[in-house]
N, C-alpha and C. Protein backbone atom coordinates (compact mmCIF):
# COMPACT_ATOMS: atom_id res chain seq x y z
N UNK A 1 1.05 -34.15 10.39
CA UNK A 1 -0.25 -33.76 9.88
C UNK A 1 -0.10 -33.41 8.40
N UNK A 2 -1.07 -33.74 7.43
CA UNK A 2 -1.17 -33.55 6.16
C UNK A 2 -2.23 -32.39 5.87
N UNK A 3 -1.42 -31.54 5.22
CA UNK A 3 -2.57 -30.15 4.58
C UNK A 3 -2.49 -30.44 3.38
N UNK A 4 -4.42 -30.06 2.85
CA UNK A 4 -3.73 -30.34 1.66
C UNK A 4 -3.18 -28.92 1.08
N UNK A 5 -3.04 -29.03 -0.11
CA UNK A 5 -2.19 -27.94 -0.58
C UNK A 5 -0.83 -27.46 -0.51
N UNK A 6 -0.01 -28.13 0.36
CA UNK A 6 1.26 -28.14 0.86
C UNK A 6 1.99 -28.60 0.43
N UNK A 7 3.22 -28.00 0.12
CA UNK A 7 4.29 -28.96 -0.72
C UNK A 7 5.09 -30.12 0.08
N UNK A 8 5.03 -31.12 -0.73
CA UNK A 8 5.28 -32.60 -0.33
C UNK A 8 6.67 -32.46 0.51
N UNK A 9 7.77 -31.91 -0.22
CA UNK A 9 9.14 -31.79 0.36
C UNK A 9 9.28 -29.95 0.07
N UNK A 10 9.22 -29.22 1.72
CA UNK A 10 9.19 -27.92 1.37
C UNK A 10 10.52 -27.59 1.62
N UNK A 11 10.56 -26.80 0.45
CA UNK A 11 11.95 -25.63 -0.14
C UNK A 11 12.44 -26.15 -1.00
N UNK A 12 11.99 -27.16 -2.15
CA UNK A 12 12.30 -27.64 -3.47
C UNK A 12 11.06 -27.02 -4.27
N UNK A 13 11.67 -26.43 -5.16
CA UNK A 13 11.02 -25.34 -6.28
C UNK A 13 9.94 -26.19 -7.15
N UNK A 14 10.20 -26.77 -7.51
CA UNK A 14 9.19 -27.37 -8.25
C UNK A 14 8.36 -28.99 -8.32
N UNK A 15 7.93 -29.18 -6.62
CA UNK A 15 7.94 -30.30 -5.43
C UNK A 15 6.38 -29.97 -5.87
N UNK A 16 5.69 -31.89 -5.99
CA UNK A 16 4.03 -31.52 -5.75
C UNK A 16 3.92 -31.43 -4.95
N UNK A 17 2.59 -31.17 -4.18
CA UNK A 17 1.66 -30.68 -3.57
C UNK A 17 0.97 -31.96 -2.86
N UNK A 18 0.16 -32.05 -1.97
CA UNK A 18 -0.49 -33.02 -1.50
C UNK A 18 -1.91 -32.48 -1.78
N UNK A 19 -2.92 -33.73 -2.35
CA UNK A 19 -4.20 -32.98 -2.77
C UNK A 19 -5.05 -34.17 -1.83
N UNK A 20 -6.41 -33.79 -2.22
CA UNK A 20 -7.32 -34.08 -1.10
C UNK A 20 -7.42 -35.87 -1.97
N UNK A 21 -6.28 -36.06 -2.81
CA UNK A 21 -6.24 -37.63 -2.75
C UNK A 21 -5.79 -38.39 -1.66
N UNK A 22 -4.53 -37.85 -1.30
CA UNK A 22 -3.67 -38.23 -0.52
C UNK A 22 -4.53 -38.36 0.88
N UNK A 23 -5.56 -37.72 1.23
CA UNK A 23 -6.57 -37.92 2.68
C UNK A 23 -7.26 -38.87 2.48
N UNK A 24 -7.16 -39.60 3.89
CA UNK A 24 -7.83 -40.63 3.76
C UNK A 24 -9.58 -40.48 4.55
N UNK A 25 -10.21 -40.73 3.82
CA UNK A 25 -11.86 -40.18 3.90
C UNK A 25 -12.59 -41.63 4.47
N UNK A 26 -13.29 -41.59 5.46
CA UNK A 26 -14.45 -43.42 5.67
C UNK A 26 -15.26 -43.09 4.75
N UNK A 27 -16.19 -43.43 5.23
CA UNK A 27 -17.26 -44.09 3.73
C UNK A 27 -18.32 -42.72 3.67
N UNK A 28 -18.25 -42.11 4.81
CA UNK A 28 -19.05 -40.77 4.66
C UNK A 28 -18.61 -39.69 4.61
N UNK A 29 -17.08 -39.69 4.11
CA UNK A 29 -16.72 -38.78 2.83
C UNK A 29 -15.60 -37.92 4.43
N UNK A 30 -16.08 -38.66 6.02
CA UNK A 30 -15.01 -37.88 6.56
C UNK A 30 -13.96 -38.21 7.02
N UNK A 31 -12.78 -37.10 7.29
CA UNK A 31 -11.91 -36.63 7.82
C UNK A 31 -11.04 -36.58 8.98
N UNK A 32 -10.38 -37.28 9.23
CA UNK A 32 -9.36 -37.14 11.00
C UNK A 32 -8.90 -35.74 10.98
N UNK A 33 -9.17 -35.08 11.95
CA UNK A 33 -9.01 -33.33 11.86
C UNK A 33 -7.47 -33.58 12.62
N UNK A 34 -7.48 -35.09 13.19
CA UNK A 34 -5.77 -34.62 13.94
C UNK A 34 -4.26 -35.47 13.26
N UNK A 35 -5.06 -35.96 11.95
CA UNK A 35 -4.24 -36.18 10.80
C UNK A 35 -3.87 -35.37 9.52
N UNK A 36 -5.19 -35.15 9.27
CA UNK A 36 -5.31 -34.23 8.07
C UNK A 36 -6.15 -32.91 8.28
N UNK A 37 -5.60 -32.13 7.20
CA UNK A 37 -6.38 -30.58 7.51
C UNK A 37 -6.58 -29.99 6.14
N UNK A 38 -7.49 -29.62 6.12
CA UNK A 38 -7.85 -29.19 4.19
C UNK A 38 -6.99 -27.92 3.64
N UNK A 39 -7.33 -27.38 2.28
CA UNK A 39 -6.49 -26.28 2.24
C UNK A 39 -7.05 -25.08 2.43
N UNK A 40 -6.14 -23.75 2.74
CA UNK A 40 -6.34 -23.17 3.20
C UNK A 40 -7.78 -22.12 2.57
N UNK A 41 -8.89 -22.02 3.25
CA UNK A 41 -10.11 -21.24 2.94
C UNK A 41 -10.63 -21.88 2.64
N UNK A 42 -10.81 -23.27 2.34
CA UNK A 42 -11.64 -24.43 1.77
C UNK A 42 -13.11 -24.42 2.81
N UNK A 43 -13.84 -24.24 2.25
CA UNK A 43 -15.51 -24.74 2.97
C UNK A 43 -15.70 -26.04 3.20
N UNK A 44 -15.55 -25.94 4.75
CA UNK A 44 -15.88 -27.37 4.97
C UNK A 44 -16.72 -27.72 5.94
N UNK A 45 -17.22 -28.99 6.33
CA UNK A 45 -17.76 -28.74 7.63
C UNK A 45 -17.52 -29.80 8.90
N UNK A 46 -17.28 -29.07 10.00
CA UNK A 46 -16.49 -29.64 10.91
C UNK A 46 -17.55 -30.32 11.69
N UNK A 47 -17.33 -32.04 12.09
CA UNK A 47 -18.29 -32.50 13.23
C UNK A 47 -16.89 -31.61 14.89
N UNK A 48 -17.72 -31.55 15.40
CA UNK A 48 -17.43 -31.01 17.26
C UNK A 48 -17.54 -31.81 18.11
N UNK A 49 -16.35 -32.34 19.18
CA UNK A 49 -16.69 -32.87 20.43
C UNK A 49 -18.19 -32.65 20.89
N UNK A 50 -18.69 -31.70 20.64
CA UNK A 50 -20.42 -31.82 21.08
C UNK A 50 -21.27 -32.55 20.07
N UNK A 51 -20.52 -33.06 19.29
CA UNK A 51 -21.65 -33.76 18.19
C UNK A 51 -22.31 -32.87 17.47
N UNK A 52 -21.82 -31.66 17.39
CA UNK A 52 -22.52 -30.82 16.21
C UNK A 52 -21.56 -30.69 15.23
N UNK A 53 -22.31 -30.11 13.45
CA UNK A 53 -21.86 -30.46 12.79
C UNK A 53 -21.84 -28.37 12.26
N UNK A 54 -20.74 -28.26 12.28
CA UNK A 54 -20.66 -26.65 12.04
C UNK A 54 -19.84 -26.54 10.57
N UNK A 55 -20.36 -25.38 9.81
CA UNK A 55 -19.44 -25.12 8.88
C UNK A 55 -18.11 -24.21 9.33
N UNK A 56 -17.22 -24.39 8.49
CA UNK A 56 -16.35 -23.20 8.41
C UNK A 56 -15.23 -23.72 7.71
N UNK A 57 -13.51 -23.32 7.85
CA UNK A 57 -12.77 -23.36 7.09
C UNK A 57 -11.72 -23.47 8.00
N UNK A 58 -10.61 -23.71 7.05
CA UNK A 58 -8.90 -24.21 7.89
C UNK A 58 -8.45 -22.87 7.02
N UNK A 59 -6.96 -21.83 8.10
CA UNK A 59 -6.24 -21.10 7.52
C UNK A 59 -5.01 -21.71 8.45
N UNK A 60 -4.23 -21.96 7.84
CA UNK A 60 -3.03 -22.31 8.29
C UNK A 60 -2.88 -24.06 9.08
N UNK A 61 -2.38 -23.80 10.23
CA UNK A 61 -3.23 -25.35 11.11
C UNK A 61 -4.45 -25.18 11.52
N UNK A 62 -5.05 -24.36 11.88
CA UNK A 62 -5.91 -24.08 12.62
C UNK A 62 -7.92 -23.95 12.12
N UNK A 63 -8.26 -24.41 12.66
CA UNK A 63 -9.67 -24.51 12.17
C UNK A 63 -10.47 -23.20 12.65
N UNK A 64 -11.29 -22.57 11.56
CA UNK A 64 -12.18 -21.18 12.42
C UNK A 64 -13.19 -21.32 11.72
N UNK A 65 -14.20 -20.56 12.08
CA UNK A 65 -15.28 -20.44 11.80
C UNK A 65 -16.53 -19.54 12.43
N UNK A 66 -17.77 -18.83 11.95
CA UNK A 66 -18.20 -17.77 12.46
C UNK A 66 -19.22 -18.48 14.25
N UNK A 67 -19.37 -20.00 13.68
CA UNK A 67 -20.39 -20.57 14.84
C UNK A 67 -19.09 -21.34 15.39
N UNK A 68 -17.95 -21.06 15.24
CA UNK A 68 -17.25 -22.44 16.29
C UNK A 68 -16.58 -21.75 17.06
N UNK A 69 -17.01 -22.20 18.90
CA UNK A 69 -16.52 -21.95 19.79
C UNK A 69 -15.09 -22.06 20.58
N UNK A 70 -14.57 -21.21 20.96
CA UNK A 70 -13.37 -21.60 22.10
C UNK A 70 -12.98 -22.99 22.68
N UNK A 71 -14.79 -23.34 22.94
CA UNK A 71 -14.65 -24.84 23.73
C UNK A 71 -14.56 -25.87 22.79
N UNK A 72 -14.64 -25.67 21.62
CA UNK A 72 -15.21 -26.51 20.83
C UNK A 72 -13.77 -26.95 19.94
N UNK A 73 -13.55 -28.73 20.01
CA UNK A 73 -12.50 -29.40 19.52
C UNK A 73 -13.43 -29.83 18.36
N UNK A 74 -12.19 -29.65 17.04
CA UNK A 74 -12.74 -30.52 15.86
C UNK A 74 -11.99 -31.85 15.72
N UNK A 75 -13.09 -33.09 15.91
CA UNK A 75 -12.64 -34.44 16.01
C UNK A 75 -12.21 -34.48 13.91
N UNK A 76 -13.27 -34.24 13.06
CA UNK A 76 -13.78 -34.61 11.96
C UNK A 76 -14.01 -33.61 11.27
N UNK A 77 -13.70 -33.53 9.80
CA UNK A 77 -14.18 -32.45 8.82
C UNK A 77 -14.25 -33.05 7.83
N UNK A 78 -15.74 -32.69 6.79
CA UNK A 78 -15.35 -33.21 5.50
C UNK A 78 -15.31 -31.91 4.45
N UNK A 79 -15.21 -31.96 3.31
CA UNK A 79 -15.69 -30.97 2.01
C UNK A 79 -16.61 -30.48 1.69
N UNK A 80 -17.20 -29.51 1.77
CA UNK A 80 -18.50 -28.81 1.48
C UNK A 80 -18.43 -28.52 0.29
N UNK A 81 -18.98 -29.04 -0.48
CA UNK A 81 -19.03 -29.06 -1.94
C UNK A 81 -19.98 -28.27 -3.11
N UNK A 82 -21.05 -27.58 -2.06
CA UNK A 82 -21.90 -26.81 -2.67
C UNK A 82 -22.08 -25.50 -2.24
């Protein structure tokens, strides 16, 4: 899995980073949530196995948010930009 923000080769001091180039986006700007994962606190918004489209954010691997449920798998996320 690719985060962005993460260093490319970790525990080399001065190693880039992977940025939200390196994700590969379809044509409506989204996201494979079980490839790639944004950086950490980034506003984004997640489509849901229920077909809803919720905001919130990635800290670490993990996706949270104040409306996303227990039950609720994120297929898709894109960038919330405003």
């Amino acid at each position: 899995m690719i985060k962005a923000g993460a260093k490319k080769f970790p525990g080399m001091k001065n190693c880039p980073k992977y940025g939200y180039r390196d994700i590969h986006f379809d044509g409506d700007k989204w996201a494979d949530a079980k490839k790639y994962i944004p950086e950490d606190y980034d506003l984004v918004l997640m489509r849901v196995n229920t077909g809803e489209v919720i905001p919130g954010w990635a800290c670490g691997y993990k996706f949270e948010g104040l409306r996303l449920k227990p039950e609720h798998v994120v297929k898709y996320w894109k960038r919330k930009l405003d």
